[in-house]
Every structure is written in structure tokens, then in C-alpha cells.
C-alpha atoms as a PDB file:
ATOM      1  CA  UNK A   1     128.692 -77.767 -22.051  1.00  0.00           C
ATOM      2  CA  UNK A   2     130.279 -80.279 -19.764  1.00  0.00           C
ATOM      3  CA  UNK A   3     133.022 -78.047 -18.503  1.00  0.00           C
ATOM      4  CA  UNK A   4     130.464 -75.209 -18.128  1.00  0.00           C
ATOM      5  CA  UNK A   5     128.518 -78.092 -15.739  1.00  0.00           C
ATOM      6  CA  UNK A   6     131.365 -78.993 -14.014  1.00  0.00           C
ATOM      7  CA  UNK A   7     132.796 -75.297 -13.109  1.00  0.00           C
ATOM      8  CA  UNK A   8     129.345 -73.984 -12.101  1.00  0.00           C
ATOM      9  CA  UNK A   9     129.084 -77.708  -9.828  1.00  0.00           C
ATOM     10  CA  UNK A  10     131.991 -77.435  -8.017  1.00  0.00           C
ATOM     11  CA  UNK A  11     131.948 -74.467  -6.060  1.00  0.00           C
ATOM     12  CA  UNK A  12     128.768 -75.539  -5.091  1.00  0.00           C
ATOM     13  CA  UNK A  13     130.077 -78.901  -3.291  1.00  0.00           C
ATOM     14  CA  UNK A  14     133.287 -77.558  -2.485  1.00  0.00           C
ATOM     15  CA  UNK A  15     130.810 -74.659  -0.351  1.00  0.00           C
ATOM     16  CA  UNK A  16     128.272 -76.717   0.617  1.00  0.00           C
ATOM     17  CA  UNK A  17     130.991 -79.233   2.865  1.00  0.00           C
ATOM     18  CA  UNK A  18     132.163 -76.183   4.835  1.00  0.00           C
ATOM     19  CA  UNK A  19     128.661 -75.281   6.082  1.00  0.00           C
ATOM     20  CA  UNK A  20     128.497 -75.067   9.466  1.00  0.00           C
ATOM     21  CA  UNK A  21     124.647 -76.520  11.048  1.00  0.00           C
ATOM     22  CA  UNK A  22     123.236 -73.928  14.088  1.00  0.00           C
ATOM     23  CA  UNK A  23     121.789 -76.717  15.573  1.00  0.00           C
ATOM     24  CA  UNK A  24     124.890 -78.750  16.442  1.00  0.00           C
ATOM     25  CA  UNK A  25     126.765 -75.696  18.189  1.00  0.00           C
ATOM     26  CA  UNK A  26     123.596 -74.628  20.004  1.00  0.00           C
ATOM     27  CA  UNK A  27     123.564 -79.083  21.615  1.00  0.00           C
ATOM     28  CA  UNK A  28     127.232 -78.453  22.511  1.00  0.00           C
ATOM     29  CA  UNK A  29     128.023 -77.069  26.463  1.00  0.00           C
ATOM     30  CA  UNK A  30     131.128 -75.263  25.987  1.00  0.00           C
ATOM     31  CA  UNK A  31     132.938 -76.100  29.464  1.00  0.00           C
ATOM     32  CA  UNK A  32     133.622 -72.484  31.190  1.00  0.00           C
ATOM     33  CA  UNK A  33     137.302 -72.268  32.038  1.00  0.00           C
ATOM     34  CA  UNK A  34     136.235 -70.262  35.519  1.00  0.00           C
ATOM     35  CA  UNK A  35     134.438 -73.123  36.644  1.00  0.00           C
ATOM     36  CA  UNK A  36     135.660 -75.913  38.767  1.00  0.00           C
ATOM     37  CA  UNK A  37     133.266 -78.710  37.792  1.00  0.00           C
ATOM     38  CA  UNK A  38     131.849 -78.903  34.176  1.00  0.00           C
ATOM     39  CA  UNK A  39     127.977 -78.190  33.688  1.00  0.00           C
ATOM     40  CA  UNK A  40     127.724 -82.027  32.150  1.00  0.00           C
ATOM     41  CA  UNK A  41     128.741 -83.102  35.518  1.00  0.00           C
ATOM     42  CA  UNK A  42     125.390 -81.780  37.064  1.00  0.00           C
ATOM     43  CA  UNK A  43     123.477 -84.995  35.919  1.00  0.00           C
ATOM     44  CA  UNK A  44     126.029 -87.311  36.991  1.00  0.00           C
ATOM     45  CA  UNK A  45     125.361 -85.845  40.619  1.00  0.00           C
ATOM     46  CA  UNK A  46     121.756 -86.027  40.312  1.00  0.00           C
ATOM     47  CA  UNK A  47     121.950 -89.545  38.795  1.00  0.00           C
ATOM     48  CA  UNK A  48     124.782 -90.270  41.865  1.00  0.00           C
ATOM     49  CA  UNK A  49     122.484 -89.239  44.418  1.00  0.00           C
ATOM     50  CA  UNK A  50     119.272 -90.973  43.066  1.00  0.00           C
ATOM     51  CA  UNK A  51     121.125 -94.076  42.900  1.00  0.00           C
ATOM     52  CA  UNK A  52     122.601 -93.756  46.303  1.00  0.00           C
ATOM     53  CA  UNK A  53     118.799 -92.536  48.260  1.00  0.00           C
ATOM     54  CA  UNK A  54     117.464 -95.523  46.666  1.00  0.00           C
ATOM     55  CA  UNK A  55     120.391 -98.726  47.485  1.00  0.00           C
ATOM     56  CA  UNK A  56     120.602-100.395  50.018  1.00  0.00           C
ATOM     57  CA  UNK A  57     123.531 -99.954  53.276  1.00  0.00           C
ATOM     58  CA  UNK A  58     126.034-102.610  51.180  1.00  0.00           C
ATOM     59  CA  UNK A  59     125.442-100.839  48.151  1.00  0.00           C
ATOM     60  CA  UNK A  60     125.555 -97.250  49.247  1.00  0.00           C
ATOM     61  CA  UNK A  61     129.624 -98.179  50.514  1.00  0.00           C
ATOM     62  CA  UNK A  62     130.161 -99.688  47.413  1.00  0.00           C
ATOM     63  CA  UNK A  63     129.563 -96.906  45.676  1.00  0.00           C
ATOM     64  CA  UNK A  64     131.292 -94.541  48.132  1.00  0.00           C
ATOM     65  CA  UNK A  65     134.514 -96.571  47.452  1.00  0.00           C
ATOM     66  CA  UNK A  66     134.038 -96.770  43.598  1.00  0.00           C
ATOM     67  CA  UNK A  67     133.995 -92.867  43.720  1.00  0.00           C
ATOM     68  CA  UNK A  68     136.323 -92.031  46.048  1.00  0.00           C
ATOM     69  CA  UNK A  69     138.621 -90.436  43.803  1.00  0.00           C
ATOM     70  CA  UNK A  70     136.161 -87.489  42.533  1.00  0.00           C
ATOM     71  CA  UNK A  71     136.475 -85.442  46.325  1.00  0.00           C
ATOM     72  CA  UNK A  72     133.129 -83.516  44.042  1.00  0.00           C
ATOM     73  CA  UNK A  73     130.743 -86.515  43.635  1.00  0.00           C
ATOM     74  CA  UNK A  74     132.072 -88.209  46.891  1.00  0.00           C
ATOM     75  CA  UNK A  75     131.017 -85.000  48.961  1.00  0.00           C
ATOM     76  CA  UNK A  76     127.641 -84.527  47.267  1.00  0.00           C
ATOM     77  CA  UNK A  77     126.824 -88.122  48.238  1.00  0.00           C
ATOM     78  CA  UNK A  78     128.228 -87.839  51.405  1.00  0.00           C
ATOM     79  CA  UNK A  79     125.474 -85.010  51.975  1.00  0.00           C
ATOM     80  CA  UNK A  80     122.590 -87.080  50.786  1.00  0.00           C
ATOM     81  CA  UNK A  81     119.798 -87.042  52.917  1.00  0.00           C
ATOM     82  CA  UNK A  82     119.365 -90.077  55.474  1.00  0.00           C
ATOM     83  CA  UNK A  83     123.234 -89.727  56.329  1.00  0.00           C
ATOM     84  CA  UNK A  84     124.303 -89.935  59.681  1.00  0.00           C
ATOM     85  CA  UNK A  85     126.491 -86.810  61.286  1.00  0.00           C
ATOM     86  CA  UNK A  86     129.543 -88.258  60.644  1.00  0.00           C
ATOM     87  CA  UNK A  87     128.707 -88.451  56.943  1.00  0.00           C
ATOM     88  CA  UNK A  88     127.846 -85.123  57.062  1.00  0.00           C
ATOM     89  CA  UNK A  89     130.952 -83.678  58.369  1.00  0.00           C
ATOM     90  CA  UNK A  90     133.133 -85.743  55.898  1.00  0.00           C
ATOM     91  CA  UNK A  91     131.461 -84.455  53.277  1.00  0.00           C
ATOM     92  CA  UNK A  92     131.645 -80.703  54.776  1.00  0.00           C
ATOM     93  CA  UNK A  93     135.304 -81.387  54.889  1.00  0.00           C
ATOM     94  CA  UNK A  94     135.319 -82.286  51.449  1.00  0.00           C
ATOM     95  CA  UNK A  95     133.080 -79.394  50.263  1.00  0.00           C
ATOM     96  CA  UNK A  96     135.685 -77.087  51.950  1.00  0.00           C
ATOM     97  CA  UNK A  97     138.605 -78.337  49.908  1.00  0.00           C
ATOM     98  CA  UNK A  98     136.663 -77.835  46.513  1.00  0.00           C
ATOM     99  CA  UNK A  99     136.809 -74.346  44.537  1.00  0.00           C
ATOM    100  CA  UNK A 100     133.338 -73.799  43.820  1.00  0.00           C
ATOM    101  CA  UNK A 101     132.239 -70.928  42.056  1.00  0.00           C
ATOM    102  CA  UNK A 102     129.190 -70.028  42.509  1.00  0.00           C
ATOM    103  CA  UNK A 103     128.161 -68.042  39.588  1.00  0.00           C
ATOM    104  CA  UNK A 104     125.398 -68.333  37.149  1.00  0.00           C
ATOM    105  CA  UNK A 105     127.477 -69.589  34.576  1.00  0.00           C
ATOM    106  CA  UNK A 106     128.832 -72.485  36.764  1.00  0.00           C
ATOM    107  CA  UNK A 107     125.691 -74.629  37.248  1.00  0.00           C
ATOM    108  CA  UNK A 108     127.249 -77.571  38.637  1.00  0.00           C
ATOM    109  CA  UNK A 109     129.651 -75.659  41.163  1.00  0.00           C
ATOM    110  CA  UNK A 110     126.366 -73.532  42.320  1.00  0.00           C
ATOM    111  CA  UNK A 111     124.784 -76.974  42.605  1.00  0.00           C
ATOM    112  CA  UNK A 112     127.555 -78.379  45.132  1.00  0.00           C
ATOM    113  CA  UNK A 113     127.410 -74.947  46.860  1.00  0.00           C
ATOM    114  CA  UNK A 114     124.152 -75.376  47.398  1.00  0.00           C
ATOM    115  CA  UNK A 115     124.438 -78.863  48.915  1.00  0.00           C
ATOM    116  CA  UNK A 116     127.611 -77.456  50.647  1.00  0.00           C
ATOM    117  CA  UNK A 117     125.369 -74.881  52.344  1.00  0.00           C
ATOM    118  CA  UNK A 118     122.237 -76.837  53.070  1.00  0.00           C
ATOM    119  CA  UNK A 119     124.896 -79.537  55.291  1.00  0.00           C
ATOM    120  CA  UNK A 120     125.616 -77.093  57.073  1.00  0.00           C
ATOM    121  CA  UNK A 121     122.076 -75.878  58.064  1.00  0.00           C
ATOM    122  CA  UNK A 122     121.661 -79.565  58.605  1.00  0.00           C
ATOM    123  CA  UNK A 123     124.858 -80.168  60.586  1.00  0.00           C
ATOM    124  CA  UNK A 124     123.463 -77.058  62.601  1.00  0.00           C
ATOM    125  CA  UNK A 125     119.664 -78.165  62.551  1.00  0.00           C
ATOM    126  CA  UNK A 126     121.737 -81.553  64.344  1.00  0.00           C
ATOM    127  CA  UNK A 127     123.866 -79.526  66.799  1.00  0.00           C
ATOM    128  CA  UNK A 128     120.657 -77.876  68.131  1.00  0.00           C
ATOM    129  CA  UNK A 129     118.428 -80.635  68.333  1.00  0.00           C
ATOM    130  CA  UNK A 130     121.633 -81.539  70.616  1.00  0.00           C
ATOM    131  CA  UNK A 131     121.699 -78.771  72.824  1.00  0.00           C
ATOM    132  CA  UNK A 132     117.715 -79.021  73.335  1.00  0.00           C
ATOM    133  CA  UNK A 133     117.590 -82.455  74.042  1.00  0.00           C
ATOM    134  CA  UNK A 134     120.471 -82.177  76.489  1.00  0.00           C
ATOM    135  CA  UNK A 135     118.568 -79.106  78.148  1.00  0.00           C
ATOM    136  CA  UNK A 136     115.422 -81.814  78.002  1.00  0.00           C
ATOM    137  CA  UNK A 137     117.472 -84.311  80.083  1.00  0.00           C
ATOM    138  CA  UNK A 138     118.511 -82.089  82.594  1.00  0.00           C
ATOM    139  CA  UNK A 139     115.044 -80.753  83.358  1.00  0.00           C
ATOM    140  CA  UNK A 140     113.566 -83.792  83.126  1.00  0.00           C
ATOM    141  CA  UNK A 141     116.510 -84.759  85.945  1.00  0.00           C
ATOM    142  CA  UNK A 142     115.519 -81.620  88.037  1.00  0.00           C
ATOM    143  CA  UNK A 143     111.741 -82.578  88.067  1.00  0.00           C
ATOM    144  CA  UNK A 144     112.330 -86.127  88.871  1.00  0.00           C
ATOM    145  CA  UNK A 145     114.766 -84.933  91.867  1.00  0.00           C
ATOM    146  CA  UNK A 146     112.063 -82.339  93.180  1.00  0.00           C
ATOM    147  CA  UNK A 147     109.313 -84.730  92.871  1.00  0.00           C
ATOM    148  CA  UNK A 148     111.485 -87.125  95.612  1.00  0.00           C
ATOM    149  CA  UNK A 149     112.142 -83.922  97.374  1.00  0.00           C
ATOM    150  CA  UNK A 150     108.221 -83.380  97.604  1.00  0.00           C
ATOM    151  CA  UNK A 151     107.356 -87.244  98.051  1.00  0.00           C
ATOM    152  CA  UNK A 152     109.804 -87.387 101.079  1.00  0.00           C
ATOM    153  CA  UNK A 153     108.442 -84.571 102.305  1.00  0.00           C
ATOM    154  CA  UNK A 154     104.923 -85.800 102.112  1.00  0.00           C
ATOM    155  CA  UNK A 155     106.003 -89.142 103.772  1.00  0.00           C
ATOM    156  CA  UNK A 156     107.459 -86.540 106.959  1.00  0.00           C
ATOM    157  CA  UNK A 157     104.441 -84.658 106.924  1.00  0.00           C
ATOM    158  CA  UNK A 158     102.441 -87.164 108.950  1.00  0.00           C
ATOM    159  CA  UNK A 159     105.266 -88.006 111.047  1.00  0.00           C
ATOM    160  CA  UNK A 160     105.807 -84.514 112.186  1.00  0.00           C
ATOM    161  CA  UNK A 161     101.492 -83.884 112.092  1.00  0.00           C
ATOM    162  CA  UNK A 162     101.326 -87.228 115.013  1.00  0.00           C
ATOM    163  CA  UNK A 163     104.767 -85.704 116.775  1.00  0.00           C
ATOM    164  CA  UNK A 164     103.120 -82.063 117.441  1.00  0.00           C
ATOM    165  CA  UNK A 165     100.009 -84.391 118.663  1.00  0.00           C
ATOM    166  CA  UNK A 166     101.520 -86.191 121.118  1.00  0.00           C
ATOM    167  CA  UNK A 167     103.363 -83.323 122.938  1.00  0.00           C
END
């Protein structure tokens, strides 16, 4: 009866360890060969970034140095809002060296396309506000040079009015 037990047993643990649990495969990210940055590296940009936005000036270069060797998460917080234009542009340079792929199965490289392409609109958003405010100067020049024009001409009004009097 025992050895009856033990062969009907047996197949049953030796089966039951090479069961295989849906719910563990279905946790794991499989990394996409076609991408350039892994999907699991989307939260460490988000997490980057909130970090960043909320630090202080000393902090904020701190953590620019201690990441300078990932060109990806250096870029994205070189784009963070509240940088100046020079941030901007470093971080456009790096955006331009990275191979982003910008398909639906890369979420993290559409991610840093996305903040690759909204610098840009900034960058451009900055240029303009450039050109306008230059164009703003130079009228505002104009009208202050024309309002002299009129003011000495409204001082030699009176002069001329008493000169056509007297002859």
C-alpha cells in the first residue's frame, strides 16, 4: 500500500514544482530590444523631475552632477520647467544625441520624445518672445524720438507765431 502511496505521490510533487504562476509573468516588463531606454526607466524620470521642480538652486546642481553620466535622465531634467535657455539648449543637444523611438511599445523613449519636442516649442515660444520684445523696444524708441520731434516743434511754434507778428 505504501509503494502504491508513494508512486501515485510523486508525480504529483515532481509536477506541481514545475508550475508556472500567470500572475508573476503578467508583473514582469519584458525590456523591448527596439527600444533605447527601458519602460522601468519611465518612473525614474518622473521621480527625477519631481525631485528636481521641487529642490532648491544647490540641490538641483547636485543632482545634475550625480547624473551626469545617463545623457537620458540628464536631458529630461535639463528640460524641466523653470530652466533658463541655456538649460534648455543643453538638454536639446542632448535629446539630439539619444535614439529615441517613438513607438507605442517604447513608453519611456516616447516619453523623452515628448519632452524633446515640447523644448523645442519652448526654446521657440523663447526665441519669439525675443523677436517681439526687440520689435517692442524699437517702437517704443521711434515714439519716444517723434514725441521730441513734436515737443520741439511745439516749443518753435510760438517762436515762429511772434516772428510772422512782428514783420
Amino acid at each position: 500500500m505504501r509503494l502504491i502511496t508513494i508512486l501515485f505521490i510523486a508525480p504529483l510533487i515532481f509536477l506541481s514544482g514545475c508550475q508556472q504562476f500567470p500572475i508573476r509573468d503578467k508583473l514582469a516588463v519584458p525590456f523591448n530590444p527596439n527600444c533605447f531606454v527601458s519602460d522601468n526607466a519611465l518612473s525614474q524620470f518622473l521621480e527625477d523631475e519631481h525631485l528636481y521642480i521641487m529642490s532648491d538652486a544647490t540641490q538641483q546642481k547636485k543632482m545634475l552632477i550625480d547624473i551626469s553620466g545617463s545623457s537620458a535622465r540628464l536631458a529630461n531634467l535639463l528640460s524641466s520647467t523653470g530652466n533658463n535657455k541655456v538649460s534648455l539648449e543643453k538638454s536639446l543637444l542632448l535629446f539630439k544625441q539619444l535614439p529615441l523611438l517613438p513607438k507605442k511599445v517604447c513608453t519611456a523613449d516616447r516619453y523623452l520624445y515628448l519632452r524633446f519636442r515640447q523644448t523645442q516649442a519652448h526654446l521657440s515660444i523663447i526665441e519669439e518672445l525675443k523677436t517681439i520684445s526687440s520689435q517692442l523696444n524699437s517702437a517704443e524708441q521711434t515714439i519716444e524720438k517723434q514725441q521730441q520731434q513734436i515737443n520741439a516743434l511745439t516749443q518753435i511754434e510760438p517762436a515762429i507765431t511772434r516772428q510772422r507778428e512782428e514783420h
